[in-house]
C-alpha atoms as a PDB file:
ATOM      1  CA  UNK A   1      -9.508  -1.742 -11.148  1.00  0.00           C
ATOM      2  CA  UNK A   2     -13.184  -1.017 -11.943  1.00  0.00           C
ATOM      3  CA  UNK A   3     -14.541  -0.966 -15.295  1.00  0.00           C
ATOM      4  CA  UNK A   4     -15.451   2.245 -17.496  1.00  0.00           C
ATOM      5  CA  UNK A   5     -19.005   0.367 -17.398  1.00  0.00           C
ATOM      6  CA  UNK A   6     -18.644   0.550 -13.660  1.00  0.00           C
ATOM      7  CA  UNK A   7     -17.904   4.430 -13.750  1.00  0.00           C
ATOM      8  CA  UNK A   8     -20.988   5.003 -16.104  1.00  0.00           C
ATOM      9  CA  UNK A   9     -23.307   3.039 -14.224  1.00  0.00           C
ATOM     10  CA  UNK A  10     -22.452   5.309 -10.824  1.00  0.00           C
ATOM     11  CA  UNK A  11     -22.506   7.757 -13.077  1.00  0.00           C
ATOM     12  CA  UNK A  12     -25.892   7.720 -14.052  1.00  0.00           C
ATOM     13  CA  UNK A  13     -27.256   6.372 -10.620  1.00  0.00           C
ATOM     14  CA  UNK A  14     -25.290   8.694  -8.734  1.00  0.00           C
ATOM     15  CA  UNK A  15     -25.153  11.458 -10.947  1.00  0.00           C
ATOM     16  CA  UNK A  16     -21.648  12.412  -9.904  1.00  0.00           C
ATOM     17  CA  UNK A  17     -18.820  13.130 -12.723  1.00  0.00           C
ATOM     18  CA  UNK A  18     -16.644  10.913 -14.148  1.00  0.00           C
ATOM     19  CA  UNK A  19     -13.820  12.448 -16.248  1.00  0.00           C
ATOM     20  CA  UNK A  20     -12.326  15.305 -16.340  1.00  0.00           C
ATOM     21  CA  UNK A  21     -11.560  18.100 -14.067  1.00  0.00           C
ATOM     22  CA  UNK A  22     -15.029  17.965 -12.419  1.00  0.00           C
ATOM     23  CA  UNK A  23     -14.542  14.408 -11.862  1.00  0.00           C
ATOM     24  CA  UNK A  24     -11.040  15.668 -10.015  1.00  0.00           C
ATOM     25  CA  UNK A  25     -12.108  17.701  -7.718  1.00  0.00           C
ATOM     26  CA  UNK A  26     -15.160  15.778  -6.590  1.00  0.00           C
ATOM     27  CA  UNK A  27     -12.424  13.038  -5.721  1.00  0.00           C
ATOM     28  CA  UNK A  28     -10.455  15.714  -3.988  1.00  0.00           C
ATOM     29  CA  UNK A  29     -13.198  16.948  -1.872  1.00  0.00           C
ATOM     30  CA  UNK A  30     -14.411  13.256  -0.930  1.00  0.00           C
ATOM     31  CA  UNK A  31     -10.793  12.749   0.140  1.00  0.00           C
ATOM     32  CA  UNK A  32     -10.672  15.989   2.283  1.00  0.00           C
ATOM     33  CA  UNK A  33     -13.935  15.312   3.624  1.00  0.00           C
ATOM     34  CA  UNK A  34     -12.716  11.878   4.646  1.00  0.00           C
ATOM     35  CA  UNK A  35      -9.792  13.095   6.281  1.00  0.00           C
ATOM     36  CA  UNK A  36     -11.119  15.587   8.550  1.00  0.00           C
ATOM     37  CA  UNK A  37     -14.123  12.946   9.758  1.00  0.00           C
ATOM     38  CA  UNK A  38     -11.745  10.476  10.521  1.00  0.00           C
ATOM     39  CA  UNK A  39      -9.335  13.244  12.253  1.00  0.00           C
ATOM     40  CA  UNK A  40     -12.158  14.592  14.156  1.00  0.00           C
ATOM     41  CA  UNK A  41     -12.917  10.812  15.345  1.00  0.00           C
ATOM     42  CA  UNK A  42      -9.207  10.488  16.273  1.00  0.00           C
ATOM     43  CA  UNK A  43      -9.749  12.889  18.366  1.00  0.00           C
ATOM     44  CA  UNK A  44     -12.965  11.667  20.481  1.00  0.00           C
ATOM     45  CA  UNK A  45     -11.218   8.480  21.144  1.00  0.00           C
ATOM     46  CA  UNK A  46      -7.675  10.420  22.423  1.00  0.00           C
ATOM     47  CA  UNK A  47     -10.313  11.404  25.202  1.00  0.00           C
ATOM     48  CA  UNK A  48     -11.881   8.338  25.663  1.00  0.00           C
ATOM     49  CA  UNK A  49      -8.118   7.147  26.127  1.00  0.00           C
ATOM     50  CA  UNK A  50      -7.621  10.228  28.092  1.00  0.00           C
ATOM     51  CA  UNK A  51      -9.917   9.668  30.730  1.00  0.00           C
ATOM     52  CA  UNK A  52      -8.132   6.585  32.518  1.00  0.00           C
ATOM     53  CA  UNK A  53      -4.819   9.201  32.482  1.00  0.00           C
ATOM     54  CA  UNK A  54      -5.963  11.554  34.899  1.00  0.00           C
ATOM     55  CA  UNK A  55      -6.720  15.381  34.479  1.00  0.00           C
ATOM     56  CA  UNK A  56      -2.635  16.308  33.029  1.00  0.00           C
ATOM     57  CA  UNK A  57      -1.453  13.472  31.231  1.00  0.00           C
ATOM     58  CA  UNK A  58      -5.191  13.296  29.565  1.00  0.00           C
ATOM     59  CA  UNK A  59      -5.304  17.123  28.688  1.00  0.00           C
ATOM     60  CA  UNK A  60      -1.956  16.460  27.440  1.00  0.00           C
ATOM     61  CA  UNK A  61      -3.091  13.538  24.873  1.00  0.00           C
ATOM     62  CA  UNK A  62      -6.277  15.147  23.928  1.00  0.00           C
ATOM     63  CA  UNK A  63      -4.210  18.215  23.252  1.00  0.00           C
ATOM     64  CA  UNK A  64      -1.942  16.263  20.912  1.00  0.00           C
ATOM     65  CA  UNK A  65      -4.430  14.616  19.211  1.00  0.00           C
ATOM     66  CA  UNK A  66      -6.318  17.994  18.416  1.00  0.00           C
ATOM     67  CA  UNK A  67      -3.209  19.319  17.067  1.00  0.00           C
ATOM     68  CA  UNK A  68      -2.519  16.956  14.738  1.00  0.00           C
ATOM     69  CA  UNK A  69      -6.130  16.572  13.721  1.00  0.00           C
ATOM     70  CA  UNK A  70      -5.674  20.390  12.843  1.00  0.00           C
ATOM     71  CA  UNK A  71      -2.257  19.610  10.588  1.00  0.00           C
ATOM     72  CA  UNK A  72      -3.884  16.827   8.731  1.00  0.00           C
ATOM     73  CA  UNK A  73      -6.973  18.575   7.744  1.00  0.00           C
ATOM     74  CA  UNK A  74      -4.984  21.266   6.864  1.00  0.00           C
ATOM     75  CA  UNK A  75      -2.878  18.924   4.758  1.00  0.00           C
ATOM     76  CA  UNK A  76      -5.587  17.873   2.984  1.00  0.00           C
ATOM     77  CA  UNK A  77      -6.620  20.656   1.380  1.00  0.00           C
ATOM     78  CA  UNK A  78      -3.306  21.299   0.003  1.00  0.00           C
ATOM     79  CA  UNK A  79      -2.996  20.761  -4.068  1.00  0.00           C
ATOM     80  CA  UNK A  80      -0.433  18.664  -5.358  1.00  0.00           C
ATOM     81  CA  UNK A  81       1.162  19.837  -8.430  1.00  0.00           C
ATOM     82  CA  UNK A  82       1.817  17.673 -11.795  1.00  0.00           C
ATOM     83  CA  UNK A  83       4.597  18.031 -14.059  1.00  0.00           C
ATOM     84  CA  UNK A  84       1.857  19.327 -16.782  1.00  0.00           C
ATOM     85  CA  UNK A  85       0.431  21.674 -14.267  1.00  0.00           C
ATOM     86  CA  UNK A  86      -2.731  19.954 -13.605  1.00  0.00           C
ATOM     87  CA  UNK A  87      -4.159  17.930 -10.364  1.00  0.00           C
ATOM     88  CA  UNK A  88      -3.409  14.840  -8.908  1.00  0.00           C
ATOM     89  CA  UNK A  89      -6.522  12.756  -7.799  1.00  0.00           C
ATOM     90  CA  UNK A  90      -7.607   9.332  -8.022  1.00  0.00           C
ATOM     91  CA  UNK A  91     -11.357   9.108  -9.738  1.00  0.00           C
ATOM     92  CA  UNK A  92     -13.979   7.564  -7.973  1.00  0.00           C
ATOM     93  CA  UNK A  93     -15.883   4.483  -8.932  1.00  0.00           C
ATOM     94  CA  UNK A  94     -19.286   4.589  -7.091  1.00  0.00           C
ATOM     95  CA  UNK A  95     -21.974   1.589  -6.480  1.00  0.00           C
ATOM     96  CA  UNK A  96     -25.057   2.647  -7.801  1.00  0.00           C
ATOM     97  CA  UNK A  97     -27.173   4.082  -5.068  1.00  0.00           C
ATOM     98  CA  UNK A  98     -24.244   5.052  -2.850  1.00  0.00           C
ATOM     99  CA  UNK A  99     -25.657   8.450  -0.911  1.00  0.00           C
ATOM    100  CA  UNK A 100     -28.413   6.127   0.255  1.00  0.00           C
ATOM    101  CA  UNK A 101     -25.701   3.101   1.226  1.00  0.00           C
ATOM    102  CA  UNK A 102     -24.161   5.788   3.142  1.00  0.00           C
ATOM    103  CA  UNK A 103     -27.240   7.088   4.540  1.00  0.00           C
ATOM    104  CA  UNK A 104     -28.019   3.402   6.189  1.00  0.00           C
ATOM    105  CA  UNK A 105     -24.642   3.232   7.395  1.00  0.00           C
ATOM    106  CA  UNK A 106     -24.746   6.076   9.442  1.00  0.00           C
ATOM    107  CA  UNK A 107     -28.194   5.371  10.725  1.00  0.00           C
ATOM    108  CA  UNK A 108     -27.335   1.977  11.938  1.00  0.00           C
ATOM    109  CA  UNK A 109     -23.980   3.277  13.212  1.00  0.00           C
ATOM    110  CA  UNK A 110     -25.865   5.441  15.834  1.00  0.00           C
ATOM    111  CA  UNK A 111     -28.690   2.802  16.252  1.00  0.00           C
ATOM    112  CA  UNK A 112     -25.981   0.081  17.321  1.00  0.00           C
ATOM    113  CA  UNK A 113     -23.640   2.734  19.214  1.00  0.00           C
ATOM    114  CA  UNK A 114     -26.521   3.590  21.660  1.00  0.00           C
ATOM    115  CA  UNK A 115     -28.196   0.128  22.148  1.00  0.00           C
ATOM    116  CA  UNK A 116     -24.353  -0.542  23.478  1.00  0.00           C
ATOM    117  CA  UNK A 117     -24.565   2.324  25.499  1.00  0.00           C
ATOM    118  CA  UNK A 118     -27.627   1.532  26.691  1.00  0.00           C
ATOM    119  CA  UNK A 119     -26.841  -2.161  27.119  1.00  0.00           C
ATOM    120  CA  UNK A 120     -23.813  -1.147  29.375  1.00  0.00           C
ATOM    121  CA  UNK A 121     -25.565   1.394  31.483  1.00  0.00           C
ATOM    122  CA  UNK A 122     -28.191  -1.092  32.414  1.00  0.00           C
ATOM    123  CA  UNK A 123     -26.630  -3.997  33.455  1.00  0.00           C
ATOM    124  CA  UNK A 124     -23.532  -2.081  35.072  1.00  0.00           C
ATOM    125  CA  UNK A 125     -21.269  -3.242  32.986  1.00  0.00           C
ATOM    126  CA  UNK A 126     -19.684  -0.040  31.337  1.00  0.00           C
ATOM    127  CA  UNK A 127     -16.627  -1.744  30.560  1.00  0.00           C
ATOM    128  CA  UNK A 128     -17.862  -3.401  27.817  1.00  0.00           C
ATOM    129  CA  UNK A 129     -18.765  -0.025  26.097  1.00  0.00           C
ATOM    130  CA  UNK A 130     -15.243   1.316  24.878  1.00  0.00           C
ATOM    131  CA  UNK A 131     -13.963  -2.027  23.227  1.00  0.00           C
ATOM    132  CA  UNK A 132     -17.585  -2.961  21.904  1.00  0.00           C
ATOM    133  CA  UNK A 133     -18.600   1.014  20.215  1.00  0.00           C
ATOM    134  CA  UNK A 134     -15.229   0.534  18.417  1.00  0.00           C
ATOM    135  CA  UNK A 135     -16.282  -2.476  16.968  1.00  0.00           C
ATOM    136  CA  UNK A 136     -19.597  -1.296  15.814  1.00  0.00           C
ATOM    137  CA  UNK A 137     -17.409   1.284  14.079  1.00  0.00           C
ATOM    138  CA  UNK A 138     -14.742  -0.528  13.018  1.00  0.00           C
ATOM    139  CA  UNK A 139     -16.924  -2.913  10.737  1.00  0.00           C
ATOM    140  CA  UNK A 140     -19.234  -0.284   9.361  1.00  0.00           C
ATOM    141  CA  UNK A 141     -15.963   1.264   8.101  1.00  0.00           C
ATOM    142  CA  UNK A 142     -15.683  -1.450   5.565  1.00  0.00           C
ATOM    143  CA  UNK A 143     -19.629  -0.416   3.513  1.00  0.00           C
ATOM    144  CA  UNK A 144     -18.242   3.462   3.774  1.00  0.00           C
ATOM    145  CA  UNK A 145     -14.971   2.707   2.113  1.00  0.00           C
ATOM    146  CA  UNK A 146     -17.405   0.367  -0.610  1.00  0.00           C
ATOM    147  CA  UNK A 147     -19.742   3.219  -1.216  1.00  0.00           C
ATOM    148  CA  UNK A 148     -16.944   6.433  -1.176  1.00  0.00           C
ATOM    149  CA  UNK A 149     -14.352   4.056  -3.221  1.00  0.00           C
ATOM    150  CA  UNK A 150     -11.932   5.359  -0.540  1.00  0.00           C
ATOM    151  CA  UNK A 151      -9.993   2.191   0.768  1.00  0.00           C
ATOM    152  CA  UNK A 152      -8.554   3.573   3.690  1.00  0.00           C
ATOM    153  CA  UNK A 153     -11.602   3.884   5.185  1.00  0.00           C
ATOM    154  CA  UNK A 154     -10.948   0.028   5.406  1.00  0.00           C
ATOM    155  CA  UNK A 155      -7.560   0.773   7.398  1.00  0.00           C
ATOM    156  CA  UNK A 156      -9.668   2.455   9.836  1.00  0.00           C
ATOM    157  CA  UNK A 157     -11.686  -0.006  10.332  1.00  0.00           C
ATOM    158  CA  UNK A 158      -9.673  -2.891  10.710  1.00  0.00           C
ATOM    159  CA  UNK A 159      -7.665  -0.403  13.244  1.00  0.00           C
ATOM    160  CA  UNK A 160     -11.279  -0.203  15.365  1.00  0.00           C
ATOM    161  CA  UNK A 161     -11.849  -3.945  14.984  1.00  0.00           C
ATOM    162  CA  UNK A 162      -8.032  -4.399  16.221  1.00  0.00           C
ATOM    163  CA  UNK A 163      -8.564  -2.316  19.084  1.00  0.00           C
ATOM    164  CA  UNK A 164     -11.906  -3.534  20.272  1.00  0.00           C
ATOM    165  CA  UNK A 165     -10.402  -6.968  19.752  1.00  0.00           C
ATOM    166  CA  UNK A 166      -7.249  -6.052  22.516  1.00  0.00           C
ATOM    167  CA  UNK A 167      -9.570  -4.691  24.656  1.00  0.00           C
ATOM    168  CA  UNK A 168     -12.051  -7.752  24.786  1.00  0.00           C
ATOM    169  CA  UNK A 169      -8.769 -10.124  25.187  1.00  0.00           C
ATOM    170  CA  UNK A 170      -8.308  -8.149  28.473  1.00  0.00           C
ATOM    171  CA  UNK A 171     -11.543  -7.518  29.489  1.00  0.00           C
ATOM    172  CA  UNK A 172     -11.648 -11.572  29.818  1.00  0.00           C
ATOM    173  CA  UNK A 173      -8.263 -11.642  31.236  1.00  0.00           C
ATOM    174  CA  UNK A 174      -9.699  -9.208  34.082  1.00  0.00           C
ATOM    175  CA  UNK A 175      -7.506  -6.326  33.393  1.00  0.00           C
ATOM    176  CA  UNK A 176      -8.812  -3.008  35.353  1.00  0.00           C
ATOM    177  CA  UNK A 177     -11.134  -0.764  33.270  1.00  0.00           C
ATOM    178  CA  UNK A 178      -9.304   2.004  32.588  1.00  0.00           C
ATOM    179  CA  UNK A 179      -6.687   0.264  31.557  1.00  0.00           C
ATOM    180  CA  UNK A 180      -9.100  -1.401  29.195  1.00  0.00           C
ATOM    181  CA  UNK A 181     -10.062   2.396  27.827  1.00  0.00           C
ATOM    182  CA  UNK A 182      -6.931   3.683  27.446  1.00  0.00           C
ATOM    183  CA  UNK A 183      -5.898   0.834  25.671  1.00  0.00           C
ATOM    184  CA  UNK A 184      -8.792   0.821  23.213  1.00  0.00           C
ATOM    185  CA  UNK A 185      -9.160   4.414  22.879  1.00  0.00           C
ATOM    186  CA  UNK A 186      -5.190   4.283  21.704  1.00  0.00           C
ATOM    187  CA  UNK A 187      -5.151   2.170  19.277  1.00  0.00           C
ATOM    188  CA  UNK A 188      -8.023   3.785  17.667  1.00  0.00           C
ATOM    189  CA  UNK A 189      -6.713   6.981  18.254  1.00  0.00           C
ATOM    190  CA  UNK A 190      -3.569   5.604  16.261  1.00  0.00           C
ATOM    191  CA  UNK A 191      -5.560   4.156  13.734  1.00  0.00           C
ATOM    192  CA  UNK A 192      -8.137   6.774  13.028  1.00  0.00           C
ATOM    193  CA  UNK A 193      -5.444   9.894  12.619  1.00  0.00           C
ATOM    194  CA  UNK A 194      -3.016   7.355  11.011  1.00  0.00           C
ATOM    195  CA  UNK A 195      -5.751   6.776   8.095  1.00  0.00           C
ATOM    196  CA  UNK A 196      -6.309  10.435   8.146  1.00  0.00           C
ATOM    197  CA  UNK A 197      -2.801  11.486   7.676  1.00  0.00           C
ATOM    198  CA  UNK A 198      -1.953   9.055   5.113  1.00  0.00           C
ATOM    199  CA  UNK A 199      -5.274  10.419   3.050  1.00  0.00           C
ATOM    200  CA  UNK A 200      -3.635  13.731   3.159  1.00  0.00           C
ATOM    201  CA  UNK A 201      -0.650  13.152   2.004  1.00  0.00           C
ATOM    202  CA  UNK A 202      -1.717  10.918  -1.011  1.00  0.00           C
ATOM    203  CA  UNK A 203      -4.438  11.602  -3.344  1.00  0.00           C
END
């Protein structure tokens, strides 16, 4: 567990609270927001996954997929009760300087994301796209779960790097494309609504 130091220090370089019921709720509202991102990205790879189904069976998983995204990020923003009446929430323990770590994340997220698409586009290899964009996300998982304190985010990520992993083992053993997609977008589907859920059912 980090240190009281530790909290203090974020505290006064991230000038976020660190006790009491402020402290609380800005947990709970990092752990909602975190749940309905990684729903909503559940969701985008059910229709990458979705479009080696054909038009029914991929309406049919994207459908799913929305739905649940909807019941976990309703989930989240339930409150769960104490016997003393108060909150439930784990308190965060911030690097110093973590909006700006999370600012370069994100940047180099999209900066990496489209030199892949761009990379696969232009030598005709679009194949490589699916299995490589969820490795790109699957590692930068692992500086957002640093700077938010939220460990799943970690989960997530190892899901992505899992799934691009599969999908480069089959790439090499020649499997057909969309099998390749489906496969990928799956098991990141899985992963990234799995995460999700399990941050909205546990503070």
């Amino acid at each position: 567990m980090r240190t009281v130091r530790g909290r203090e220090r974020a505290r006064r370089h991230a000038d976020v609270p660190t006790s009491g019921e402020a402290a609380e709720q800005w947990s709970r509202v990092l752990r909602r927001r975190s749940a309905v991102g990684l729903s909503v990205l559940g969701v985008g790879w059910a229709a990458v996954a979705a479009t080696g189904l054909g038009l029914t069976r991929g309406s049919w998983l994207v459908g799913a997929a929305a739905v649940l995204a909807v019941v976990v990020s309703v989930a989240a923003h339930r409150r769960v009760p104490r016997p003393d009446g108060g909150l439930t929430e784990r308190l965060r323990d911030h690097p110093p300087e973590w909006r700006r770590l999370l600012v370069r994340t994100g940047g180099s997220l999209c900066l990496v994301l489209a030199v892949v698409l761009l990379l696969g586009v232009r030598t005709s290899s679009p194949q490589v796209i699916a299995p490589f964009a969820a490795a790109v996300m699957g590692v930068h998982g692992f500086p957002v779960a640093y700077a938010l304190d939220q460990p799943e985010h970690r989960w997530a990520g190892a899901g992505l790097v899992l799934a691009a992993a599969t999908g480069i083992a089959l790439l090499i053993a020649a499997t057909p494309y969309d099998v390749v997609r489906d496969v990928v977008g799956g098991l990141a589907t899985v992963s990234l609504l799995g995460t999700a859920a399990r941050l909205a059912a546990h503070p």
